[in-house]
PDB file of N, CA and C in Angstrom:
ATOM      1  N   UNK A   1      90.115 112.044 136.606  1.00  0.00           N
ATOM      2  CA  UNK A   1      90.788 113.298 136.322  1.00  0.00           C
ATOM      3  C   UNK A   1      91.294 113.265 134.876  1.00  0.00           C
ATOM      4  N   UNK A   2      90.993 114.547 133.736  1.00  0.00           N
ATOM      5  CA  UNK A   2      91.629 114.049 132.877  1.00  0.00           C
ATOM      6  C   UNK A   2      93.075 115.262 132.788  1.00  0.00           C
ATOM      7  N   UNK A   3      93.598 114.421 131.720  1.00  0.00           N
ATOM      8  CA  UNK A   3      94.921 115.020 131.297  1.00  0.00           C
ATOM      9  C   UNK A   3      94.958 116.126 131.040  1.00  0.00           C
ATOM     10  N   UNK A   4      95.424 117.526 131.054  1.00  0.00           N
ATOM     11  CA  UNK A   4      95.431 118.417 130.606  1.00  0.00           C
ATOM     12  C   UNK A   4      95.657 118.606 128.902  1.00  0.00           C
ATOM     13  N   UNK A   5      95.915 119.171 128.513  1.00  0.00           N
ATOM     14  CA  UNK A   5      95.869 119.727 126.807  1.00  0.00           C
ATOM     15  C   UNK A   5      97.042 120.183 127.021  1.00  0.00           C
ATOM     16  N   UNK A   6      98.007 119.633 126.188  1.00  0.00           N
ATOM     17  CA  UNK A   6      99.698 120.165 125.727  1.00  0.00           C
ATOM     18  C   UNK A   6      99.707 120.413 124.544  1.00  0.00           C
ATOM     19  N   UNK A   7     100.616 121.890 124.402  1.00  0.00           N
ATOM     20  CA  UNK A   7     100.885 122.140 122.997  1.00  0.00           C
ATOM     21  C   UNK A   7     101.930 122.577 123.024  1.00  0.00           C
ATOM     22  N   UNK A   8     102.866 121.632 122.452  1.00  0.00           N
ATOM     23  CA  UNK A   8     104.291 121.430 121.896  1.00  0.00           C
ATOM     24  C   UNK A   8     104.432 122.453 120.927  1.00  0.00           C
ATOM     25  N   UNK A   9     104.442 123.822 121.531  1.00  0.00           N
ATOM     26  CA  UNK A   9     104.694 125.134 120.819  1.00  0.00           C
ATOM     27  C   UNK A   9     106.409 125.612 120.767  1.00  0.00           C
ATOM     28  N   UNK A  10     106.294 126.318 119.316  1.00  0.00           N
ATOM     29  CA  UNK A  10     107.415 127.189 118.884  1.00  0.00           C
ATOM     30  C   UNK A  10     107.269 128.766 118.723  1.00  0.00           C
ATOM     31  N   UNK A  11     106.931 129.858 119.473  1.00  0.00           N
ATOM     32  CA  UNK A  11     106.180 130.595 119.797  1.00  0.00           C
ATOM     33  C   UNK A  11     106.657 131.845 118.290  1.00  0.00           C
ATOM     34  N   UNK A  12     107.657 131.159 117.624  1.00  0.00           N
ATOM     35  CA  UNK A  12     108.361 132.243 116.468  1.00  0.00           C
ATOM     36  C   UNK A  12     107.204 131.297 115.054  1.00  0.00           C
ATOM     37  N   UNK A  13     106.583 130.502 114.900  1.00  0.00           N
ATOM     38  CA  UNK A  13     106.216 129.601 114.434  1.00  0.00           C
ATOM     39  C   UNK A  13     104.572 130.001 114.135  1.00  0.00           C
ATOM     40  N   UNK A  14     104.466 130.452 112.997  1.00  0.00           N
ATOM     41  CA  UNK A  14     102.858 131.031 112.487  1.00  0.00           C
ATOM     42  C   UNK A  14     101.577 130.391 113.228  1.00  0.00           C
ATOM     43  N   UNK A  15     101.850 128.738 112.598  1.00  0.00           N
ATOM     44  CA  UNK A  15     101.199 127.680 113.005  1.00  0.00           C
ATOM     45  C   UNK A  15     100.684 127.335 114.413  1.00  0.00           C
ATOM     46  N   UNK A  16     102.121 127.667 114.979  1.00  0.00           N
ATOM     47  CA  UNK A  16     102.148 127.548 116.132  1.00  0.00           C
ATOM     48  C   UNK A  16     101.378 128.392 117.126  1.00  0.00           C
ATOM     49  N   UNK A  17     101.640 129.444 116.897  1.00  0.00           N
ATOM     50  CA  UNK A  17     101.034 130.377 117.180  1.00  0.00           C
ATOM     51  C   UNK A  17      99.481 130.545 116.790  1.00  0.00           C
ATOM     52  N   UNK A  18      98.997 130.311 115.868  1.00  0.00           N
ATOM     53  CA  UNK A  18      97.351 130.306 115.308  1.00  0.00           C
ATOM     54  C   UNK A  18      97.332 128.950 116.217  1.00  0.00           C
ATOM     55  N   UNK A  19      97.738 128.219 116.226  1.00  0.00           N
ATOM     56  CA  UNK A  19      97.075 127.154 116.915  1.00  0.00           C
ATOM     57  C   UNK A  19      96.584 126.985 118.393  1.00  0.00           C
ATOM     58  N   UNK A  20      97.708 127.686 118.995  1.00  0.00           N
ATOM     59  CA  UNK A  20      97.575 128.210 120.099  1.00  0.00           C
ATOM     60  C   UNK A  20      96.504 128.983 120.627  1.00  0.00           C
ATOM     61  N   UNK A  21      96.364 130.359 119.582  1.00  0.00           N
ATOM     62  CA  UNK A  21      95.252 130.893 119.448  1.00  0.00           C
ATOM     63  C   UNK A  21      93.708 130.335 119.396  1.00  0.00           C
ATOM     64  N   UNK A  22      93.713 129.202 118.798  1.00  0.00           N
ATOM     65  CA  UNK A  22      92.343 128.685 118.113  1.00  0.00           C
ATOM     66  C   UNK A  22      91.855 128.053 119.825  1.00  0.00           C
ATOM     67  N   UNK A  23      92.679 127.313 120.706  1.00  0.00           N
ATOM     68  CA  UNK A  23      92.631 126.801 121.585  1.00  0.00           C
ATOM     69  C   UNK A  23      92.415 127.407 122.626  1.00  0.00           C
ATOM     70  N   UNK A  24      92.814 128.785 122.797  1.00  0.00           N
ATOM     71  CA  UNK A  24      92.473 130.223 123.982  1.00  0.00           C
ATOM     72  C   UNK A  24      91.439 130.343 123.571  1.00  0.00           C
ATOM     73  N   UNK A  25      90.778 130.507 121.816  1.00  0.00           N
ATOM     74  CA  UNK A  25      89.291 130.670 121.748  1.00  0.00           C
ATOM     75  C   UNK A  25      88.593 129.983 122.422  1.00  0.00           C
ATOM     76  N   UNK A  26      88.724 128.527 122.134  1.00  0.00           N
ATOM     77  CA  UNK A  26      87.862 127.381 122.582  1.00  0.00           C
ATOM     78  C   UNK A  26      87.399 127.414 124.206  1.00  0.00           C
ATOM     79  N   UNK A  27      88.309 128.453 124.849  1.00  0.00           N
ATOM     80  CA  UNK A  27      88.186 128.157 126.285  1.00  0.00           C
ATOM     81  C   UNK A  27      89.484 127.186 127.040  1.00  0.00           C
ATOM     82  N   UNK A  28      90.253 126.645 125.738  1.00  0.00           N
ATOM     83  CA  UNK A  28      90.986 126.303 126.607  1.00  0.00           C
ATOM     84  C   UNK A  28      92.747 126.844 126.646  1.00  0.00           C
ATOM     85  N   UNK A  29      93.282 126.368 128.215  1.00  0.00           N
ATOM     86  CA  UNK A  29      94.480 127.052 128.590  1.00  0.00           C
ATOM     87  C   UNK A  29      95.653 125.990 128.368  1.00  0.00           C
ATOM     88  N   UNK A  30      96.214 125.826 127.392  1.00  0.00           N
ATOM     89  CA  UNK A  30      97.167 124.352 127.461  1.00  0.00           C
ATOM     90  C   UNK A  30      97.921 124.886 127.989  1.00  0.00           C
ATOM     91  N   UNK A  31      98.903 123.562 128.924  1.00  0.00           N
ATOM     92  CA  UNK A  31     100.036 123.263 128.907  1.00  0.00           C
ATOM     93  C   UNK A  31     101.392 123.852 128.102  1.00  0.00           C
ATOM     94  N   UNK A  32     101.457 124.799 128.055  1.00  0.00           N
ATOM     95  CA  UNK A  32     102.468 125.561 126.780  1.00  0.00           C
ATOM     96  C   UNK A  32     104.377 125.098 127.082  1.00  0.00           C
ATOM     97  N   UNK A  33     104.666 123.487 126.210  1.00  0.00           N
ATOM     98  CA  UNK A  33     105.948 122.930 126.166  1.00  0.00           C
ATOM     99  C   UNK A  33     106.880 123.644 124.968  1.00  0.00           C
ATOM    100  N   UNK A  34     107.697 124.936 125.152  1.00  0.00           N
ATOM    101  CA  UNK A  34     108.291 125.496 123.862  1.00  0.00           C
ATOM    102  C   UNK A  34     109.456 123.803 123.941  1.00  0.00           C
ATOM    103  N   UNK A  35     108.888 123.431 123.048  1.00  0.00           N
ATOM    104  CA  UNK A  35     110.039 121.916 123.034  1.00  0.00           C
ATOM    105  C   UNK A  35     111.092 122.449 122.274  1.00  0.00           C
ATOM    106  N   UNK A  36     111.563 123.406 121.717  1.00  0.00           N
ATOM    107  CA  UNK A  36     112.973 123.769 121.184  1.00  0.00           C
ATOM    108  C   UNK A  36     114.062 123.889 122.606  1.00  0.00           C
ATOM    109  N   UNK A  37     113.285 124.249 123.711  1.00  0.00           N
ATOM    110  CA  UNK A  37     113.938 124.904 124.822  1.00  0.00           C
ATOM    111  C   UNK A  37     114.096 123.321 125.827  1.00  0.00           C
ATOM    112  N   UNK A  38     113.170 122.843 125.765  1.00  0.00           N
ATOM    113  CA  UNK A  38     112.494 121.667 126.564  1.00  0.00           C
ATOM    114  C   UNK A  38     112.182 120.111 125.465  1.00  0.00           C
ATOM    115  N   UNK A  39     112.845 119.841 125.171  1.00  0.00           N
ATOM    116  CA  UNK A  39     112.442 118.805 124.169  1.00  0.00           C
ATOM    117  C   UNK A  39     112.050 117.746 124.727  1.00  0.00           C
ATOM    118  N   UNK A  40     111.565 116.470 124.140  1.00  0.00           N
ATOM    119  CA  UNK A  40     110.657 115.498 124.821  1.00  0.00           C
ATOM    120  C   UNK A  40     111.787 114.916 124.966  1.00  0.00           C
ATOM    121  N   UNK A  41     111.230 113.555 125.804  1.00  0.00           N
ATOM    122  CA  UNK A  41     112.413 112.404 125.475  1.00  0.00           C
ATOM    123  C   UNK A  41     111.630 111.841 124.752  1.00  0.00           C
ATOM    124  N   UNK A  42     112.672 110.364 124.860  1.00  0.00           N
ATOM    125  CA  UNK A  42     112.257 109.190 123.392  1.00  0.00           C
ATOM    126  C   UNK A  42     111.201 108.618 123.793  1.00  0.00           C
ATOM    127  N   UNK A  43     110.983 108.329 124.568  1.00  0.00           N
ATOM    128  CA  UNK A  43     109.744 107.793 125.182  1.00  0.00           C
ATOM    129  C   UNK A  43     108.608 108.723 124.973  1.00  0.00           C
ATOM    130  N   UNK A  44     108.418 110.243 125.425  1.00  0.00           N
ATOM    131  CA  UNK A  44     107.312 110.817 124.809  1.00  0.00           C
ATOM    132  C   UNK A  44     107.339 110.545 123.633  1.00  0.00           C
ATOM    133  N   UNK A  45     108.262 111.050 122.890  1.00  0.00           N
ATOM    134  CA  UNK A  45     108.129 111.067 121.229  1.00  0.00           C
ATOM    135  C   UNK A  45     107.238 109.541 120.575  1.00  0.00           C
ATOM    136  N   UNK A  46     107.750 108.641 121.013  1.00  0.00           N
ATOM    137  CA  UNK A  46     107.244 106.999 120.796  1.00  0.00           C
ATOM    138  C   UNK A  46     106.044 107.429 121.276  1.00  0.00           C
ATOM    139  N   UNK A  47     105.385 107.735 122.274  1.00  0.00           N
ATOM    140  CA  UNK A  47     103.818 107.708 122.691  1.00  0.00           C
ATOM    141  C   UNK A  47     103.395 109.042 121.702  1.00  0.00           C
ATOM    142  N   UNK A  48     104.034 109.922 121.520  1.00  0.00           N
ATOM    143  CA  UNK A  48     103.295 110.839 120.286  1.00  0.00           C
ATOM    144  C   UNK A  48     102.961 110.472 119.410  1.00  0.00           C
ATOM    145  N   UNK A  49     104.339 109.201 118.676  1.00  0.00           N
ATOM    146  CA  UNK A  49     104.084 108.647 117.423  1.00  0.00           C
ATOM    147  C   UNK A  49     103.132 107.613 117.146  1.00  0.00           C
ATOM    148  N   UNK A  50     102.590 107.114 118.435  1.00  0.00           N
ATOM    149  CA  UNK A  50     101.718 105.752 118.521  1.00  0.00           C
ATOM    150  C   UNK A  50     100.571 106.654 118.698  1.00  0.00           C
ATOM    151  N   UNK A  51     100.153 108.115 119.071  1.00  0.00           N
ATOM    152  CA  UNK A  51      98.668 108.453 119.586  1.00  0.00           C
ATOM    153  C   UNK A  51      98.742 108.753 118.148  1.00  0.00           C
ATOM    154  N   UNK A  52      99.442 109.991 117.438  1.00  0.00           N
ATOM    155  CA  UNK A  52      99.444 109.907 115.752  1.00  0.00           C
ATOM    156  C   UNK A  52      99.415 108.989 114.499  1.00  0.00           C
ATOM    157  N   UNK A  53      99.278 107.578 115.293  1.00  0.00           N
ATOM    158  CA  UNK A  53      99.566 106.368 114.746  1.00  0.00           C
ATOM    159  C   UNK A  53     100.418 106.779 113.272  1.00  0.00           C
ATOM    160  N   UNK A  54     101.711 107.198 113.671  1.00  0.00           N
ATOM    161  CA  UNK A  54     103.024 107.638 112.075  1.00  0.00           C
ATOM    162  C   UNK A  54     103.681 107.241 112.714  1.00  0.00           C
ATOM    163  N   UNK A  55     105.063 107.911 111.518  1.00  0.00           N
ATOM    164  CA  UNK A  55     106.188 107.148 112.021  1.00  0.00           C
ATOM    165  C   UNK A  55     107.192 108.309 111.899  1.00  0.00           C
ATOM    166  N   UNK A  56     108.522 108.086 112.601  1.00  0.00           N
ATOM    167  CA  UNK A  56     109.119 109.224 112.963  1.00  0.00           C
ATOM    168  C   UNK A  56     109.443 110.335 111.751  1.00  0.00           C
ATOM    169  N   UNK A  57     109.271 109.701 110.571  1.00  0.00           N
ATOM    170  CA  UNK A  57     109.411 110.529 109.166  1.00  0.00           C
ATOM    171  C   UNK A  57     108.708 111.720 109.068  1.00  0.00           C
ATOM    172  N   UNK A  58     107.536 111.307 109.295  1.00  0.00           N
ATOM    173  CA  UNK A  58     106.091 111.538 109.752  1.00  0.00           C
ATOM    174  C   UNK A  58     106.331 112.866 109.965  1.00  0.00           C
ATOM    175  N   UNK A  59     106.980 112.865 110.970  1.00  0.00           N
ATOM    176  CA  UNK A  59     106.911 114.186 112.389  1.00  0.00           C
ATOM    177  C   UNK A  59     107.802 114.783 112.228  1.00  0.00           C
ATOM    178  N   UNK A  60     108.971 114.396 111.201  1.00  0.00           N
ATOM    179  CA  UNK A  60     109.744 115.379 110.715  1.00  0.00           C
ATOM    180  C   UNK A  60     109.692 116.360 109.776  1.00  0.00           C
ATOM    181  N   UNK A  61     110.633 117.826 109.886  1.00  0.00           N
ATOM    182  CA  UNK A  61     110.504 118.985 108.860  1.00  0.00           C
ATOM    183  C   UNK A  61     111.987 118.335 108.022  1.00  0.00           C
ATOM    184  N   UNK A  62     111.276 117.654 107.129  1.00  0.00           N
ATOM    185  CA  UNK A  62     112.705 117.230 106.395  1.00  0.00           C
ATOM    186  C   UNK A  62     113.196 118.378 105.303  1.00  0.00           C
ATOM    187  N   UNK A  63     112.760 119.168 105.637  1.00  0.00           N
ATOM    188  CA  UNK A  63     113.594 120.448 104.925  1.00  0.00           C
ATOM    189  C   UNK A  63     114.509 121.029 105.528  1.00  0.00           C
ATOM    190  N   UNK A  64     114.758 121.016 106.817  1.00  0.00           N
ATOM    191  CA  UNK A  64     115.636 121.350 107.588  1.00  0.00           C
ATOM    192  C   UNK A  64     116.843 120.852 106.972  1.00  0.00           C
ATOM    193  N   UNK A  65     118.035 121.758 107.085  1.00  0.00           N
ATOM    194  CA  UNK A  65     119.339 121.417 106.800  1.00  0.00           C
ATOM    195  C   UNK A  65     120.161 120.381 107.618  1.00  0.00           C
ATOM    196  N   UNK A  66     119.672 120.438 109.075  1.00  0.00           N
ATOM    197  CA  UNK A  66     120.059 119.688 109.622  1.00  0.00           C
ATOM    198  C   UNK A  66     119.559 117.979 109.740  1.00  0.00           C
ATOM    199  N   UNK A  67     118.365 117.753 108.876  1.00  0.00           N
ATOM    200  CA  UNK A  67     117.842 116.258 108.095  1.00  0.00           C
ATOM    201  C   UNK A  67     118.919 116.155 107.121  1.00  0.00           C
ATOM    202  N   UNK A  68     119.103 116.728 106.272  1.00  0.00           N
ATOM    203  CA  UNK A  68     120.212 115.927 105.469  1.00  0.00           C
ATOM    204  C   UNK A  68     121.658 116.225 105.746  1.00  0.00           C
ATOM    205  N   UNK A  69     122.228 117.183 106.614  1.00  0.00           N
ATOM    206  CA  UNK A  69     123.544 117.341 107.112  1.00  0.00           C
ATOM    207  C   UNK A  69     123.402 115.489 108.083  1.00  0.00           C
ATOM    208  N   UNK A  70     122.576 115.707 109.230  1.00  0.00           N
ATOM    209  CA  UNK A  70     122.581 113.961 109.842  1.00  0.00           C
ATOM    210  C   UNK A  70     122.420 112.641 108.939  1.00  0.00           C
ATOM    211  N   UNK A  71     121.927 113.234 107.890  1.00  0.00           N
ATOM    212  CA  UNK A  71     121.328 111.691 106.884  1.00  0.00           C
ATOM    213  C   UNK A  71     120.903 111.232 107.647  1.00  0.00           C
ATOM    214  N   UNK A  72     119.455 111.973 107.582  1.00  0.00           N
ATOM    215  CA  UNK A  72     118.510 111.500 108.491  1.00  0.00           C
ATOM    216  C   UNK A  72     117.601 110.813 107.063  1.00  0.00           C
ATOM    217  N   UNK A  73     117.872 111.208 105.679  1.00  0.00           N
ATOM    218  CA  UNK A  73     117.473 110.368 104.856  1.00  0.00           C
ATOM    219  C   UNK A  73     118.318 109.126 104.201  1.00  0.00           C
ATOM    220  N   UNK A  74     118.505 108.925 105.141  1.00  0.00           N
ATOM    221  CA  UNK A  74     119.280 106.916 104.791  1.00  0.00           C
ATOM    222  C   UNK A  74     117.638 106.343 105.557  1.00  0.00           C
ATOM    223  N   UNK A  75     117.327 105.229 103.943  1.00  0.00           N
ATOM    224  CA  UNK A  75     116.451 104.176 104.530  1.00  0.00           C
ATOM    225  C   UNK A  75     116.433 103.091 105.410  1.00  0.00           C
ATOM    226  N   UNK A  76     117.853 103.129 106.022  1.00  0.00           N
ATOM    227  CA  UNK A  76     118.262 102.135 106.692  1.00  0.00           C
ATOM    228  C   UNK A  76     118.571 102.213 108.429  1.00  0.00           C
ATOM    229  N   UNK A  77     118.051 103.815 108.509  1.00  0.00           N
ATOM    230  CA  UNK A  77     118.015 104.345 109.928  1.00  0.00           C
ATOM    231  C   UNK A  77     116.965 103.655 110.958  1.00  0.00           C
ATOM    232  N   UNK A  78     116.664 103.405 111.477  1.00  0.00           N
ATOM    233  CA  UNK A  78     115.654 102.759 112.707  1.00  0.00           C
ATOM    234  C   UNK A  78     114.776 103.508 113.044  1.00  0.00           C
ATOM    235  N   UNK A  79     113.651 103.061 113.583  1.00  0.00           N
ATOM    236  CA  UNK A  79     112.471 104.051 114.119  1.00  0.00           C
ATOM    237  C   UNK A  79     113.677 104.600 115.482  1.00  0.00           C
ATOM    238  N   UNK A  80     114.715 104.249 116.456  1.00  0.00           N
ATOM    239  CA  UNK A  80     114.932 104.379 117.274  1.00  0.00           C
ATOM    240  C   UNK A  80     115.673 105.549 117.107  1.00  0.00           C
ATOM    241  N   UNK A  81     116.081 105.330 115.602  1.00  0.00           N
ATOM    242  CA  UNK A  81     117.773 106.071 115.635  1.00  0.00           C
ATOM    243  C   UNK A  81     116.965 107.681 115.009  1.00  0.00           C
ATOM    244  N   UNK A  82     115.973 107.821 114.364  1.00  0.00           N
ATOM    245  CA  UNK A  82     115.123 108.852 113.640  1.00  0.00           C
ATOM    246  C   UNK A  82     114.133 109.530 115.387  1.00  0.00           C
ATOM    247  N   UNK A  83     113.908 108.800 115.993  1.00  0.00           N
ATOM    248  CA  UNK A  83     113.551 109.400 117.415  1.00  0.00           C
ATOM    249  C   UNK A  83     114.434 110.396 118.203  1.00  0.00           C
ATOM    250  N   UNK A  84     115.578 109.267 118.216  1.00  0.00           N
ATOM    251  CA  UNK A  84     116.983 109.919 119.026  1.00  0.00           C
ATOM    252  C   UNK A  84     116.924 111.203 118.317  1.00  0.00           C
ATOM    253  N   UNK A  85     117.448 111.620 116.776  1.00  0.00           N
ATOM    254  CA  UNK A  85     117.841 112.413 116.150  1.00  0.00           C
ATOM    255  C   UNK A  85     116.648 113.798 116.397  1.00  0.00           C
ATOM    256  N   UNK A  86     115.717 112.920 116.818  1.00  0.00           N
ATOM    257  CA  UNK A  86     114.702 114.585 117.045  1.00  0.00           C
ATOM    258  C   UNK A  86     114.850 115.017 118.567  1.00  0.00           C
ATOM    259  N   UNK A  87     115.074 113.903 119.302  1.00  0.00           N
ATOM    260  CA  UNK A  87     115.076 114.594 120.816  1.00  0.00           C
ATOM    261  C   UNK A  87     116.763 115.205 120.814  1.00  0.00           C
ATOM    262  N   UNK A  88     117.258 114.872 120.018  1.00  0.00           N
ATOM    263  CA  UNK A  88     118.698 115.576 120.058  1.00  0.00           C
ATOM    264  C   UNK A  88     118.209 117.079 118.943  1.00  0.00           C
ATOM    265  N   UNK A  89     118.054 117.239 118.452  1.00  0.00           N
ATOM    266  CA  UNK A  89     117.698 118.077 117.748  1.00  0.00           C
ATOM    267  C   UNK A  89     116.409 118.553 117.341  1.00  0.00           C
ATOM    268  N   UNK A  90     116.035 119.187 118.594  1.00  0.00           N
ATOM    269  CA  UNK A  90     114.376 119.437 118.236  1.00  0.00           C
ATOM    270  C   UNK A  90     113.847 120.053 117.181  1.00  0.00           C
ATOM    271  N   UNK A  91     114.606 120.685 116.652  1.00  0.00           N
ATOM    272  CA  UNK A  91     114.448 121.862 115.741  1.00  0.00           C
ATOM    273  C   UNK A  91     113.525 120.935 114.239  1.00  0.00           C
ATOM    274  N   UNK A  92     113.983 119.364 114.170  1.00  0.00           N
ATOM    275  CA  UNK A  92     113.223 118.813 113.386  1.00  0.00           C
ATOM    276  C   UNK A  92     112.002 118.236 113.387  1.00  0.00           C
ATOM    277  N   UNK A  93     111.285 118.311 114.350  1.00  0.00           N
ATOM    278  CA  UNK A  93     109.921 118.074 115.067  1.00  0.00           C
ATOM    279  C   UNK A  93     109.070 118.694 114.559  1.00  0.00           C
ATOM    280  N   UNK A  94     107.761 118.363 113.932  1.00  0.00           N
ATOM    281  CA  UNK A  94     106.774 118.871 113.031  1.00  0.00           C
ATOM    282  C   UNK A  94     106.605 119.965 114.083  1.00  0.00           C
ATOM    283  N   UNK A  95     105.840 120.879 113.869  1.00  0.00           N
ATOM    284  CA  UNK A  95     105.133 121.369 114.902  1.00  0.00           C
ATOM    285  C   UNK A  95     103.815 122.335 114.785  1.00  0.00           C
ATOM    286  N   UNK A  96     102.977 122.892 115.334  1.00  0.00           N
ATOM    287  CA  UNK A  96     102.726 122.566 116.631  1.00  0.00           C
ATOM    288  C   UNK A  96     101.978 120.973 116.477  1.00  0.00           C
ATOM    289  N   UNK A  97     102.335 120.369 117.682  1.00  0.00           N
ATOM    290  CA  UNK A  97     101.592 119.027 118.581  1.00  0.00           C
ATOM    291  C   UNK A  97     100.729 119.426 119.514  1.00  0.00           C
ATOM    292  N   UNK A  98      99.517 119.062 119.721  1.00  0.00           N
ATOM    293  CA  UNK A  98      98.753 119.173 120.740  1.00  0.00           C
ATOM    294  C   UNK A  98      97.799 117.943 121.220  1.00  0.00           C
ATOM    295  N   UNK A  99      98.536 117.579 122.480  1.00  0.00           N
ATOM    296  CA  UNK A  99      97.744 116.241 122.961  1.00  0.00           C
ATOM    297  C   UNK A  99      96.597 116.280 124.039  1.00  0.00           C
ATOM    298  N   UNK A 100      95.304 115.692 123.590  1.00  0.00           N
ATOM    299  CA  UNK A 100      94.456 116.118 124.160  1.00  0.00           C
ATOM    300  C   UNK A 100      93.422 114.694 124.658  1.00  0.00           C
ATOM    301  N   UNK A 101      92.875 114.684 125.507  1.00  0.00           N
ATOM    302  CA  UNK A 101      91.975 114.023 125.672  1.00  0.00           C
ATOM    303  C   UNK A 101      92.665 112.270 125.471  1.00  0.00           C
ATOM    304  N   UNK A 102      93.954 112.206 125.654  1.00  0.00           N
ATOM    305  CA  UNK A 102      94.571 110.781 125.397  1.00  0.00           C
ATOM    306  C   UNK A 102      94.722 110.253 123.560  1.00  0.00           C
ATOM    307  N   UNK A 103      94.691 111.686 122.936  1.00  0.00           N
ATOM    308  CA  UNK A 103      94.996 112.040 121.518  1.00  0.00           C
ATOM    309  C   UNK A 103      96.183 112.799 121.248  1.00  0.00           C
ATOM    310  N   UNK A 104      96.319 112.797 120.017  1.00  0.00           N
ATOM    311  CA  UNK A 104      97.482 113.927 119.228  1.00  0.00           C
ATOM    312  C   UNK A 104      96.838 114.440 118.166  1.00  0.00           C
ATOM    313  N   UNK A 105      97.282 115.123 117.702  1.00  0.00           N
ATOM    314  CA  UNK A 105      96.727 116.344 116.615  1.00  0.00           C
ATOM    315  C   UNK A 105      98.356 117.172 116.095  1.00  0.00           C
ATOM    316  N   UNK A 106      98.591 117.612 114.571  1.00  0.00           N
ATOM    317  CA  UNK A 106      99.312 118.157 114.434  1.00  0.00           C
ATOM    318  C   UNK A 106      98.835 119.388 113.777  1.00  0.00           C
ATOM    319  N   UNK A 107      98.781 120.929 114.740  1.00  0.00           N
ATOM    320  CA  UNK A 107      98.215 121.548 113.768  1.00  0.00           C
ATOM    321  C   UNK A 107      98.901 122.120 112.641  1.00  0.00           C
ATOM    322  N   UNK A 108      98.682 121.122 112.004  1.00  0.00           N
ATOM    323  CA  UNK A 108      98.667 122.149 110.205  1.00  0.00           C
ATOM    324  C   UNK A 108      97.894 121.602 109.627  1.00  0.00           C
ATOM    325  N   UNK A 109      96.875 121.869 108.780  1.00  0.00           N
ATOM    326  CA  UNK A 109      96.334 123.608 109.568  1.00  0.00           C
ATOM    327  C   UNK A 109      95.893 123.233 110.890  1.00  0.00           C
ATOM    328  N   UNK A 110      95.623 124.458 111.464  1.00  0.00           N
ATOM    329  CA  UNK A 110      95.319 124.547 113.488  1.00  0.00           C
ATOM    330  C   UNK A 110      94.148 123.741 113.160  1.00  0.00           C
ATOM    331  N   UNK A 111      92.848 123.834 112.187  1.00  0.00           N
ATOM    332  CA  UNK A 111      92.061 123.802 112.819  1.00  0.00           C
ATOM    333  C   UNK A 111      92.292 121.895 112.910  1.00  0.00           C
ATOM    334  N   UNK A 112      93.020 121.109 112.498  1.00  0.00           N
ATOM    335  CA  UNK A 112      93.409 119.603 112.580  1.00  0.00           C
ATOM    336  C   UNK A 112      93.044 119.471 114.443  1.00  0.00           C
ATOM    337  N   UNK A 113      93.307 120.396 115.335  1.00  0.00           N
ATOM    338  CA  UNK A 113      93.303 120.310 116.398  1.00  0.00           C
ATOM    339  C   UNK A 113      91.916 119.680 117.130  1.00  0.00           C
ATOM    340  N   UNK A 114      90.883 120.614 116.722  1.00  0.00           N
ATOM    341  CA  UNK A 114      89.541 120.281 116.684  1.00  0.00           C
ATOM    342  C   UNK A 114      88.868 119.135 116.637  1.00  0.00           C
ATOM    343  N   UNK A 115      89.221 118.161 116.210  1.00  0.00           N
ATOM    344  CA  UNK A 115      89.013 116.950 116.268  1.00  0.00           C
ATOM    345  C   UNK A 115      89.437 116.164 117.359  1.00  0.00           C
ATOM    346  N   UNK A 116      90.233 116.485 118.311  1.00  0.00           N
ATOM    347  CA  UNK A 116      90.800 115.936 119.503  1.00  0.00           C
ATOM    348  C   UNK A 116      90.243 116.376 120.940  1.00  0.00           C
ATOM    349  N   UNK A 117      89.842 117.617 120.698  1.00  0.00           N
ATOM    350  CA  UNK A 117      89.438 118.895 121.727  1.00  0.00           C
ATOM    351  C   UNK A 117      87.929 118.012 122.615  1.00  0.00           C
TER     352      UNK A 117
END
């Protein structure tokens, strides 16, 4: 049996949204996780970051106000403590994610997705 197709959508989110789109083309129906509402735990996030083989920096929108209100840029933070800070605050989570086939994909651009499908 395989896994279904998740996409860690923000439905206000361009990206997110085209990506979504590109994937209804394809035929397929993901899993639709609005993770602002529903956020992962640390444990997904760690298996996101290991199928993306990055690191939690990685997967962050460090433009967000709320990355440097946390000093989430101190080099001295932990892969653990930069995890925590996104499942506490989803809002810093790249997005869209779409895990497919025992893969990850981040679409920007959507079509990054395609390669996993």
């Amino acid at each position: 049996m395989t896994e279904a197709t998740r996409i860690f959508h923000n439905p206000r989110c361009s990206k997110s949204r085209q990506t979504l789109e590109l994937l209804q083309q394809k035929g397929i129906e993901p899993e639709i996780i609005r993770y602002l509402e529903t956020p992962p735990t640390e444990q997904e996030l760690l298996h996101i970051l290991d199928l993306l083989g990055c690191e939690p920096r990685e997967l962050m929108r460090t433009k967000e106000a709320e990355y440097r209100e946390q000093g989430l840029d101190n080099p001295d933070l932990s892969r653990e403590a930069l995890v925590r800070a996104m499942v506490m605050t989803p809002k810093l989570i790249e997005r869209p994610i779409v895990l497919a086939n025992g893969k990850a994909a981040i679409g920007r651009p959507p079509e990054n997705v395609l390669d996993i499908l």
